[in-house]
PDB file of N, CA and C in Angstrom:
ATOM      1  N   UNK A   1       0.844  -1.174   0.000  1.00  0.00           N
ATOM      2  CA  UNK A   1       0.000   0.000   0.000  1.00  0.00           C
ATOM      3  C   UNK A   1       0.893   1.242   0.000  1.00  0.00           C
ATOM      4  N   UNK A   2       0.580   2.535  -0.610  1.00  0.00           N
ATOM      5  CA  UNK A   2       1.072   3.668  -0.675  1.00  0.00           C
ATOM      6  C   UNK A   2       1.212   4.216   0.501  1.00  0.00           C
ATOM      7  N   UNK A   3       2.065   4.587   0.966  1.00  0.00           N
ATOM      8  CA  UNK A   3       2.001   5.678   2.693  1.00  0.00           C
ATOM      9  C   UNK A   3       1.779   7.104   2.017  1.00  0.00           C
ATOM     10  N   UNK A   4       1.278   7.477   3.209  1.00  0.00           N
ATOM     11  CA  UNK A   4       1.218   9.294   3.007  1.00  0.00           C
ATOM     12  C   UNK A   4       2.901   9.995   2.358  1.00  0.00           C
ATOM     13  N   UNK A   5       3.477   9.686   2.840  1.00  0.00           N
ATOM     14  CA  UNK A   5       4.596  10.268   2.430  1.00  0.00           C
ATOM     15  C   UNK A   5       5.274  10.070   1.184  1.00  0.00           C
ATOM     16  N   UNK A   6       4.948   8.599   1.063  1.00  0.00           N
ATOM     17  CA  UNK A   6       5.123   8.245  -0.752  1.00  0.00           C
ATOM     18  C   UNK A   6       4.296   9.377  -1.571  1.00  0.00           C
ATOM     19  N   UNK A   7       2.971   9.325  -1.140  1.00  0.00           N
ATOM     20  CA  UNK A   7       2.263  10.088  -2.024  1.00  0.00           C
ATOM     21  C   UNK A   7       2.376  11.234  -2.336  1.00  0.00           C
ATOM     22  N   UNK A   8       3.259  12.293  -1.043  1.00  0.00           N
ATOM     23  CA  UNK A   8       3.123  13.326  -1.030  1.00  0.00           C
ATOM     24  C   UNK A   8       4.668  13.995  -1.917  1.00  0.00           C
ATOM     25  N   UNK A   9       5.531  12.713  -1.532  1.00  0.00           N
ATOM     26  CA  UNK A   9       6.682  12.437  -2.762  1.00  0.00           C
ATOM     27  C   UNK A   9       6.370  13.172  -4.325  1.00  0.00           C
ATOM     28  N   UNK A  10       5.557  11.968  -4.499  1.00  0.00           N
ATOM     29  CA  UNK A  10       5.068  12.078  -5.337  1.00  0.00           C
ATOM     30  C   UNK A  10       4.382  13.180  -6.396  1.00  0.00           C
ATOM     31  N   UNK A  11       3.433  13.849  -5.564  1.00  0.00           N
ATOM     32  CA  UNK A  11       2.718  15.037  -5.818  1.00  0.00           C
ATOM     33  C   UNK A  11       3.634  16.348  -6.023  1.00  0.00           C
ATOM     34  N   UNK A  12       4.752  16.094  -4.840  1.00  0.00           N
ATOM     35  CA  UNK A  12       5.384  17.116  -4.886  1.00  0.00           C
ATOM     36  C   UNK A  12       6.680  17.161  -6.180  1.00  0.00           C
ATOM     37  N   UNK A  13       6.765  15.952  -7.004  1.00  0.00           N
ATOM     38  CA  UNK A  13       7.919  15.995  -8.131  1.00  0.00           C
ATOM     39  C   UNK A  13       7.112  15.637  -9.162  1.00  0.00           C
ATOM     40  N   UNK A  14       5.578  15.754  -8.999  1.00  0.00           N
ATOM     41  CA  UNK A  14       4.924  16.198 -10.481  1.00  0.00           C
ATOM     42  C   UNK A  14       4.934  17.425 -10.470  1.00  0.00           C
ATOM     43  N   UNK A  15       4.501  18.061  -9.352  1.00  0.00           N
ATOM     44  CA  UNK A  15       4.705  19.660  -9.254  1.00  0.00           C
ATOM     45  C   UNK A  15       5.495  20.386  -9.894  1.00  0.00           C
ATOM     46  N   UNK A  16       6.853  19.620  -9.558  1.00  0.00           N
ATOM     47  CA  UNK A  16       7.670  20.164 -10.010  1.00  0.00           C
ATOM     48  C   UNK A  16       8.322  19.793 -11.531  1.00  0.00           C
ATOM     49  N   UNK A  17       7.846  18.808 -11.517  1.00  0.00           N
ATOM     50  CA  UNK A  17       7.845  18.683 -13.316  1.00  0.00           C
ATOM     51  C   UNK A  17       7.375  19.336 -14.363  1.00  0.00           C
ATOM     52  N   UNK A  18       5.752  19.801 -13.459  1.00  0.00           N
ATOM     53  CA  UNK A  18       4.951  20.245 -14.459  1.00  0.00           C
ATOM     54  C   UNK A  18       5.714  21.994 -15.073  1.00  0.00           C
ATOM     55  N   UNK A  19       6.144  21.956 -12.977  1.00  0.00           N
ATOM     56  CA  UNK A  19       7.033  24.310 -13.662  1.00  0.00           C
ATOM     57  C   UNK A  19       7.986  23.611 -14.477  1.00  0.00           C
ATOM     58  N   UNK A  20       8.767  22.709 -13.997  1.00  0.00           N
ATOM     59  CA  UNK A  20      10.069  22.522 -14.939  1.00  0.00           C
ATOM     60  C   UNK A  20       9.378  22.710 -16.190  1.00  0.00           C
ATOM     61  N   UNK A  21       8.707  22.014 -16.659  1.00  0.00           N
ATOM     62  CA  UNK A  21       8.022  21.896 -18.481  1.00  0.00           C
ATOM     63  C   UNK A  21       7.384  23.142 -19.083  1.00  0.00           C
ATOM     64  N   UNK A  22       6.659  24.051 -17.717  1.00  0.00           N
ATOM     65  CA  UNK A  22       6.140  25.645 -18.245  1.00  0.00           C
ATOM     66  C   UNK A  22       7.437  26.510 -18.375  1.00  0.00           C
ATOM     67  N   UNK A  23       8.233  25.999 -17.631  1.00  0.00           N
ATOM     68  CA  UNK A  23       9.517  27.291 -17.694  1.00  0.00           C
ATOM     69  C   UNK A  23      10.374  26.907 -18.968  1.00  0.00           C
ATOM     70  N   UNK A  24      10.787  25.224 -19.502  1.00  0.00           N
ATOM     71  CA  UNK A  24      11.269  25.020 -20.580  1.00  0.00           C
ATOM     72  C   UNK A  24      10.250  25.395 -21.565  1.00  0.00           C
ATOM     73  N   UNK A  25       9.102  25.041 -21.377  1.00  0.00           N
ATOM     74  CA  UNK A  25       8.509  25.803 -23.152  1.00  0.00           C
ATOM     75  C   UNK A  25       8.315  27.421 -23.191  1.00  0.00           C
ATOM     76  N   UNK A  26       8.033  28.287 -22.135  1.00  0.00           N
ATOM     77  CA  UNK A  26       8.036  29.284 -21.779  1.00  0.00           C
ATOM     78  C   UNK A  26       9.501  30.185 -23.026  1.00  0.00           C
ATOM     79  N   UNK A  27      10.704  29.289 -21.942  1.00  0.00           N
ATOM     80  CA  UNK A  27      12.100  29.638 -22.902  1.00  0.00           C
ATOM     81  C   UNK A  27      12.225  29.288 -24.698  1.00  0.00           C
ATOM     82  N   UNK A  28      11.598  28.075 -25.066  1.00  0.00           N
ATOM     83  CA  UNK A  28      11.362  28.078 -26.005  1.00  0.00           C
ATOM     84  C   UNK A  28      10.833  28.856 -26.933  1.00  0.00           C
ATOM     85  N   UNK A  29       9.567  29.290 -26.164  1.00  0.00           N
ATOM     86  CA  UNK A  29       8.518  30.382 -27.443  1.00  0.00           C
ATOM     87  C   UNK A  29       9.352  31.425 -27.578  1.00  0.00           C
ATOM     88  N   UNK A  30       9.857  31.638 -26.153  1.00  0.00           N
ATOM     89  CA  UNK A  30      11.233  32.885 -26.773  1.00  0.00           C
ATOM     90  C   UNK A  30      11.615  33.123 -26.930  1.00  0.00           C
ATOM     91  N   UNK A  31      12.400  31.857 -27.312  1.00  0.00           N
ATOM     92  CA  UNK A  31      13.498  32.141 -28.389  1.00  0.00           C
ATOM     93  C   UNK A  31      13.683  31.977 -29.693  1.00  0.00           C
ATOM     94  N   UNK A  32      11.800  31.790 -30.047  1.00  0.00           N
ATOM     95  CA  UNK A  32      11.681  31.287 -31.269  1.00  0.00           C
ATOM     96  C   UNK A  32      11.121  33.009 -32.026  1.00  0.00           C
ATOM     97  N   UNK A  33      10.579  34.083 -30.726  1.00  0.00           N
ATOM     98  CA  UNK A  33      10.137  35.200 -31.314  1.00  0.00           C
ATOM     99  C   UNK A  33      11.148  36.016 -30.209  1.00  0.00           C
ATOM    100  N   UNK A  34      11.929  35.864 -30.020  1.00  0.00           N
ATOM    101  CA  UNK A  34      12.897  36.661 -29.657  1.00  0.00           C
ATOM    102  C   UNK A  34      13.704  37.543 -30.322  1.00  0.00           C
ATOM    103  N   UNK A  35      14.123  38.727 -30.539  1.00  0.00           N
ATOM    104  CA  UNK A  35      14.694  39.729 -30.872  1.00  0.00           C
ATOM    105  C   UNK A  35      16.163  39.738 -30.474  1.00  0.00           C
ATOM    106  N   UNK A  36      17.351  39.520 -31.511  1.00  0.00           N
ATOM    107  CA  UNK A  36      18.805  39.831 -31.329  1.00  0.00           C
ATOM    108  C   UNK A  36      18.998  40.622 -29.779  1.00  0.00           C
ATOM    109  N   UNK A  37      19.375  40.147 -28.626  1.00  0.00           N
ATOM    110  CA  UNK A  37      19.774  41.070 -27.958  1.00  0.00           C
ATOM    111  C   UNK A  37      19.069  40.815 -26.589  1.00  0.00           C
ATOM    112  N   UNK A  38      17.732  39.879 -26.555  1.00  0.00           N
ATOM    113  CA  UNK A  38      17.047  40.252 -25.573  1.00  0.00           C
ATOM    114  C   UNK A  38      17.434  39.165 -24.553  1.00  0.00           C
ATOM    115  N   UNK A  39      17.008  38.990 -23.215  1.00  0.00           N
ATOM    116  CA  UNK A  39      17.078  37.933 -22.734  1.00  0.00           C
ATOM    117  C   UNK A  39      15.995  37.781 -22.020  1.00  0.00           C
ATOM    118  N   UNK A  40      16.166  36.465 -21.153  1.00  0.00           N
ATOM    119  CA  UNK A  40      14.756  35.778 -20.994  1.00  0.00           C
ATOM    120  C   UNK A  40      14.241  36.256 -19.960  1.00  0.00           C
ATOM    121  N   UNK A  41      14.954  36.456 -18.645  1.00  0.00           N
ATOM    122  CA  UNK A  41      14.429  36.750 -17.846  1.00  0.00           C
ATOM    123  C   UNK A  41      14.821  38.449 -17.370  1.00  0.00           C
ATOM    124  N   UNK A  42      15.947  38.507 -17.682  1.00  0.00           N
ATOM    125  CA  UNK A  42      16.699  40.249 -17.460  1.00  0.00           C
ATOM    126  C   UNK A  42      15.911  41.329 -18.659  1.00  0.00           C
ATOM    127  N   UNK A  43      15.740  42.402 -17.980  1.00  0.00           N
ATOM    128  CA  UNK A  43      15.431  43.807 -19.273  1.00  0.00           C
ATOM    129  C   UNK A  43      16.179  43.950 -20.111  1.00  0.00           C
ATOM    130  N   UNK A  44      16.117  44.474 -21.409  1.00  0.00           N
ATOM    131  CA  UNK A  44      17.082  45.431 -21.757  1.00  0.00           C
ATOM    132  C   UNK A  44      17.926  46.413 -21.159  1.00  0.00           C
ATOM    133  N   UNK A  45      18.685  47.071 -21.381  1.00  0.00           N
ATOM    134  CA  UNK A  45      19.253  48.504 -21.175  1.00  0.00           C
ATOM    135  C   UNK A  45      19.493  49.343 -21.666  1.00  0.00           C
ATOM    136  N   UNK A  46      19.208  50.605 -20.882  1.00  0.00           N
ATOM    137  CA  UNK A  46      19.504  51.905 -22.268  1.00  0.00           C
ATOM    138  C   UNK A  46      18.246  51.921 -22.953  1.00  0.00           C
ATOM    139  N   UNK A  47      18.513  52.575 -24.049  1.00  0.00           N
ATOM    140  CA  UNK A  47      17.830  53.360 -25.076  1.00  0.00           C
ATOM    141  C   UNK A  47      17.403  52.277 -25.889  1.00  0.00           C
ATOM    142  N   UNK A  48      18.371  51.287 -26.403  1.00  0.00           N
ATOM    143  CA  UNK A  48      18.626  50.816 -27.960  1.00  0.00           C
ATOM    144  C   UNK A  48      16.899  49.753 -28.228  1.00  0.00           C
ATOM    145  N   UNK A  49      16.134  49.728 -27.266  1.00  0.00           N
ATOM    146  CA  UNK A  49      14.953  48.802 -27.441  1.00  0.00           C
ATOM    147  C   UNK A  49      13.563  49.536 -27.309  1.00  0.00           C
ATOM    148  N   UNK A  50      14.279  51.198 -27.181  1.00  0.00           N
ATOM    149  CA  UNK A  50      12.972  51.784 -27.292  1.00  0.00           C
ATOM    150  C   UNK A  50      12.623  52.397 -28.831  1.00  0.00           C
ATOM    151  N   UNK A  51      11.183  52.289 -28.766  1.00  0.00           N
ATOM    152  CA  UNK A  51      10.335  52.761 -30.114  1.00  0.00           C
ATOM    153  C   UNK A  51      10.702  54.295 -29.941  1.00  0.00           C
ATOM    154  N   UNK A  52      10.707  54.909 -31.539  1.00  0.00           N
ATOM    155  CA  UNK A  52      10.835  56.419 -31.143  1.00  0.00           C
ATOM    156  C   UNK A  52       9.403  56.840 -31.314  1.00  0.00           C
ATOM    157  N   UNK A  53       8.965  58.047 -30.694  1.00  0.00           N
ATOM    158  CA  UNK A  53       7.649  58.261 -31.366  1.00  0.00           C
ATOM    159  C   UNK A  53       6.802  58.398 -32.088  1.00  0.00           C
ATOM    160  N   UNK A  54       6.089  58.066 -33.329  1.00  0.00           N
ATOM    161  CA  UNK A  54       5.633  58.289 -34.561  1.00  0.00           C
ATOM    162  C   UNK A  54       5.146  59.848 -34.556  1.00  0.00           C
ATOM    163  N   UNK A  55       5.589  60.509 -35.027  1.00  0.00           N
ATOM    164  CA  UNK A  55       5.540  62.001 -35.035  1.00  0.00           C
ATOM    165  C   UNK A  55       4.480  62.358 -36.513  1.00  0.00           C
ATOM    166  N   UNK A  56       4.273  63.982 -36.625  1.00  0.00           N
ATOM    167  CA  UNK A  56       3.344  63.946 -38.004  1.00  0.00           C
ATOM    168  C   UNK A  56       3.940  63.773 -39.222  1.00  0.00           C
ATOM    169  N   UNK A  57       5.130  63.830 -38.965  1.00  0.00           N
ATOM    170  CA  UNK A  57       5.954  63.617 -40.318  1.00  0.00           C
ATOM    171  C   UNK A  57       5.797  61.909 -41.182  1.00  0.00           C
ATOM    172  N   UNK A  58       4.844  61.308 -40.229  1.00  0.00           N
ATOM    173  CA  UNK A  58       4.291  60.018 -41.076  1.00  0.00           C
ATOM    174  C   UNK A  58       3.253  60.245 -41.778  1.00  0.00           C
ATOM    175  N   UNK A  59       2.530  60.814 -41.282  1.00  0.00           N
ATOM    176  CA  UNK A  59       1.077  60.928 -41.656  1.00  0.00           C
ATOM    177  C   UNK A  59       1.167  62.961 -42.549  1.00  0.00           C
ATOM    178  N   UNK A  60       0.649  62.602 -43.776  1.00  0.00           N
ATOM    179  CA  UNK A  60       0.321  63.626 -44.142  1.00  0.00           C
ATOM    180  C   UNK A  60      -0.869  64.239 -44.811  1.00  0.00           C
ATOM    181  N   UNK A  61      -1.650  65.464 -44.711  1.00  0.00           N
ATOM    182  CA  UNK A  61      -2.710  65.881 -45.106  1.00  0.00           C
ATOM    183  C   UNK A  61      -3.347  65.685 -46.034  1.00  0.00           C
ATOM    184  N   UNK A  62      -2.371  65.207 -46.978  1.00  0.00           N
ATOM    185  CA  UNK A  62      -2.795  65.266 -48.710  1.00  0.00           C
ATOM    186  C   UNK A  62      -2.516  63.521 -49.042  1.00  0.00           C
ATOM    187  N   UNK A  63      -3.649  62.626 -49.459  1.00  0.00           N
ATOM    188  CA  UNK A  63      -3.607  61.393 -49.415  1.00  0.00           C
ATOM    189  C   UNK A  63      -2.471  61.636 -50.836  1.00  0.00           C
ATOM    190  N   UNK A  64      -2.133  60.127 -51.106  1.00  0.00           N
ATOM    191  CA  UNK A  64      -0.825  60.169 -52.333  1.00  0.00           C
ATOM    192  C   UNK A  64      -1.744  59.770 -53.511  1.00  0.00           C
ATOM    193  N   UNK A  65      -1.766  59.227 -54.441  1.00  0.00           N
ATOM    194  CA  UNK A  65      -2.094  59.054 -55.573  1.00  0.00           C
ATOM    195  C   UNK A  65      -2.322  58.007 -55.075  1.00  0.00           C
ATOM    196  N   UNK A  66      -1.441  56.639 -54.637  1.00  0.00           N
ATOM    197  CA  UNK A  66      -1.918  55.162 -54.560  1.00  0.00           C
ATOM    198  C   UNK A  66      -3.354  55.842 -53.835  1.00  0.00           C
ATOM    199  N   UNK A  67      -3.438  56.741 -52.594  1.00  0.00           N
ATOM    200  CA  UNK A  67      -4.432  56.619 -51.796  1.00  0.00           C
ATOM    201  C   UNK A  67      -5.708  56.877 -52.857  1.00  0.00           C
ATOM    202  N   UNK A  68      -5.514  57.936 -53.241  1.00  0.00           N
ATOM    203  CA  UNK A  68      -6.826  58.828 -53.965  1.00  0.00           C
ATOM    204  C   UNK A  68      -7.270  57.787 -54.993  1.00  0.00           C
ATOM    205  N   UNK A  69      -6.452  56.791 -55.355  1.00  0.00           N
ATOM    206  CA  UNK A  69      -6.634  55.493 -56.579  1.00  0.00           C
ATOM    207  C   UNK A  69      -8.096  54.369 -55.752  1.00  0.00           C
ATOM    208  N   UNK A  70      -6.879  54.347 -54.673  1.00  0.00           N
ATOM    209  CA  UNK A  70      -8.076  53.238 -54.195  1.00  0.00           C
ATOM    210  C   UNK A  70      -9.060  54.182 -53.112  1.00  0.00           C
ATOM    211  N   UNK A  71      -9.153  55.016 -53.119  1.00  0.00           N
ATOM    212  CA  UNK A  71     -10.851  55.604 -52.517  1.00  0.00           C
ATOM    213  C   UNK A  71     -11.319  55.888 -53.451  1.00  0.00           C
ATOM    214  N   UNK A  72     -10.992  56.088 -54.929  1.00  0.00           N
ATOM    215  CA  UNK A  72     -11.907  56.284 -56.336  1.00  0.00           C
ATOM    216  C   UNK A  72     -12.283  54.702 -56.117  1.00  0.00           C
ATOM    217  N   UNK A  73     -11.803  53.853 -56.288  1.00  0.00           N
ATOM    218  CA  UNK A  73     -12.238  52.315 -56.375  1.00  0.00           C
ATOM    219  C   UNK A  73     -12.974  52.308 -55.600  1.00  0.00           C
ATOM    220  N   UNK A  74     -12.555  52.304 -53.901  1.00  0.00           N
ATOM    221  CA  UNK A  74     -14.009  51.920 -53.016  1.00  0.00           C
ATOM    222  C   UNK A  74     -14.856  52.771 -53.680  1.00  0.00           C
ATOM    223  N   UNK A  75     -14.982  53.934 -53.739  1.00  0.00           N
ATOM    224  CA  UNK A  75     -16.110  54.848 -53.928  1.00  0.00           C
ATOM    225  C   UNK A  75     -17.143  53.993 -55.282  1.00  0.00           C
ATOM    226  N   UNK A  76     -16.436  53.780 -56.153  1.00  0.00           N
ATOM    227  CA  UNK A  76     -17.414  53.198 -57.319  1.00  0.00           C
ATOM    228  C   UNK A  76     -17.722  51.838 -56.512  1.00  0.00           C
ATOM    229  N   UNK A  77     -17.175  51.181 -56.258  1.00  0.00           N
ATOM    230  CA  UNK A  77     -17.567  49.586 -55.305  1.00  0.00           C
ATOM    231  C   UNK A  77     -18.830  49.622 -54.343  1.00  0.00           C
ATOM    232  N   UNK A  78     -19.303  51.197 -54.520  1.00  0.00           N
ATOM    233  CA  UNK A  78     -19.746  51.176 -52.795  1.00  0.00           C
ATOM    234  C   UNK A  78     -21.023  51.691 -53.533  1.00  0.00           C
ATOM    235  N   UNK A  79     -20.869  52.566 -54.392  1.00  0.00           N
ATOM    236  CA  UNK A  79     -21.915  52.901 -55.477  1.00  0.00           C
ATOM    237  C   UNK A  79     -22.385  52.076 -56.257  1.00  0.00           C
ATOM    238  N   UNK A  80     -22.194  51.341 -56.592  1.00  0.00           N
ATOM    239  CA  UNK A  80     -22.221  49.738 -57.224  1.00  0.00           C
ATOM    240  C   UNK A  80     -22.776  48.879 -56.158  1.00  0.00           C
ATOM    241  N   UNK A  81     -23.122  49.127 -54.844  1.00  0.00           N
ATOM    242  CA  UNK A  81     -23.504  47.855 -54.025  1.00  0.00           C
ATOM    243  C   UNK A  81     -25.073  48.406 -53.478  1.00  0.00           C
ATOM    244  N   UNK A  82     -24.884  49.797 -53.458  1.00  0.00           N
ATOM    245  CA  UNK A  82     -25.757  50.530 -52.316  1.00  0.00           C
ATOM    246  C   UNK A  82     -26.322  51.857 -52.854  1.00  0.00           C
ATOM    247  N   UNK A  83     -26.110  52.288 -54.125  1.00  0.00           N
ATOM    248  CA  UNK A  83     -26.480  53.753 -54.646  1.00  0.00           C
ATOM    249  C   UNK A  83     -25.200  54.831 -54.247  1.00  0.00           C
ATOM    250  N   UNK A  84     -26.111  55.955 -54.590  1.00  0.00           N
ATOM    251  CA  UNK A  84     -24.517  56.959 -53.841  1.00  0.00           C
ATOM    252  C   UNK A  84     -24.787  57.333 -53.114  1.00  0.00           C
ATOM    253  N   UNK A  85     -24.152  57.265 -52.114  1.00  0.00           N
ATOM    254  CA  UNK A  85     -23.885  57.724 -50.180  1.00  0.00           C
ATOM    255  C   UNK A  85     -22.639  58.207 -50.392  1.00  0.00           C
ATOM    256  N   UNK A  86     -22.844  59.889 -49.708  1.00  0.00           N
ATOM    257  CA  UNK A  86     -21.552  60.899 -49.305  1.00  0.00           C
ATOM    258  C   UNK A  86     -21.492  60.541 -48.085  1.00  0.00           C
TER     259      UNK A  86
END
Protein backbone atom coordinates (compact mmCIF):
# COMPACT_ATOMS: atom_id res chain seq x y z
CA UNK A 1 0.00 0.00 0.00
CA UNK A 2 1.07 3.67 -0.68
CA UNK A 3 2.00 5.68 2.69
CA UNK A 4 1.22 9.29 3.01
CA UNK A 5 4.60 10.27 2.43
CA UNK A 6 5.12 8.24 -0.75
CA UNK A 7 2.26 10.09 -2.02
CA UNK A 8 3.12 13.33 -1.03
CA UNK A 9 6.68 12.44 -2.76
CA UNK A 10 5.07 12.08 -5.34
CA UNK A 11 2.72 15.04 -5.82
CA UNK A 12 5.38 17.12 -4.89
CA UNK A 13 7.92 15.99 -8.13
CA UNK A 14 4.92 16.20 -10.48
CA UNK A 15 4.71 19.66 -9.25
CA UNK A 16 7.67 20.16 -10.01
CA UNK A 17 7.84 18.68 -13.32
CA UNK A 18 4.95 20.25 -14.46
CA UNK A 19 7.03 24.31 -13.66
CA UNK A 20 10.07 22.52 -14.94
CA UNK A 21 8.02 21.90 -18.48
CA UNK A 22 6.14 25.65 -18.25
CA UNK A 23 9.52 27.29 -17.69
CA UNK A 24 11.27 25.02 -20.58
CA UNK A 25 8.51 25.80 -23.15
CA UNK A 26 8.04 29.28 -21.78
CA UNK A 27 12.10 29.64 -22.90
CA UNK A 28 11.36 28.08 -26.00
CA UNK A 29 8.52 30.38 -27.44
CA UNK A 30 11.23 32.89 -26.77
CA UNK A 31 13.50 32.14 -28.39
CA UNK A 32 11.68 31.29 -31.27
CA UNK A 33 10.14 35.20 -31.31
CA UNK A 34 12.90 36.66 -29.66
CA UNK A 35 14.69 39.73 -30.87
CA UNK A 36 18.80 39.83 -31.33
CA UNK A 37 19.77 41.07 -27.96
CA UNK A 38 17.05 40.25 -25.57
CA UNK A 39 17.08 37.93 -22.73
CA UNK A 40 14.76 35.78 -20.99
CA UNK A 41 14.43 36.75 -17.85
CA UNK A 42 16.70 40.25 -17.46
CA UNK A 43 15.43 43.81 -19.27
CA UNK A 44 17.08 45.43 -21.76
CA UNK A 45 19.25 48.50 -21.17
CA UNK A 46 19.50 51.90 -22.27
CA UNK A 47 17.83 53.36 -25.08
CA UNK A 48 18.63 50.82 -27.96
CA UNK A 49 14.95 48.80 -27.44
CA UNK A 50 12.97 51.78 -27.29
CA UNK A 51 10.33 52.76 -30.11
CA UNK A 52 10.84 56.42 -31.14
CA UNK A 53 7.65 58.26 -31.37
CA UNK A 54 5.63 58.29 -34.56
CA UNK A 55 5.54 62.00 -35.04
CA UNK A 56 3.34 63.95 -38.00
CA UNK A 57 5.95 63.62 -40.32
CA UNK A 58 4.29 60.02 -41.08
CA UNK A 59 1.08 60.93 -41.66
CA UNK A 60 0.32 63.63 -44.14
CA UNK A 61 -2.71 65.88 -45.11
CA UNK A 62 -2.80 65.27 -48.71
CA UNK A 63 -3.61 61.39 -49.42
CA UNK A 64 -0.82 60.17 -52.33
CA UNK A 65 -2.09 59.05 -55.57
CA UNK A 66 -1.92 55.16 -54.56
CA UNK A 67 -4.43 56.62 -51.80
CA UNK A 68 -6.83 58.83 -53.97
CA UNK A 69 -6.63 55.49 -56.58
CA UNK A 70 -8.08 53.24 -54.20
CA UNK A 71 -10.85 55.60 -52.52
CA UNK A 72 -11.91 56.28 -56.34
CA UNK A 73 -12.24 52.31 -56.38
CA UNK A 74 -14.01 51.92 -53.02
CA UNK A 75 -16.11 54.85 -53.93
CA UNK A 76 -17.41 53.20 -57.32
CA UNK A 77 -17.57 49.59 -55.30
CA UNK A 78 -19.75 51.18 -52.79
CA UNK A 79 -21.91 52.90 -55.48
CA UNK A 80 -22.22 49.74 -57.22
CA UNK A 81 -23.50 47.85 -54.02
CA UNK A 82 -25.76 50.53 -52.32
CA UNK A 83 -26.48 53.75 -54.65
CA UNK A 84 -24.52 56.96 -53.84
CA UNK A 85 -23.89 57.72 -50.18
CA UNK A 86 -21.55 60.90 -49.31
Amino acid sequence: MVTFSELMIAVIGTVILVLLCVVVGGWLVFKSKSQPGEGFIVRPKGDAFTLPSAGDELFSSEPSEEEKALLGRTKEFLERLGGKRE
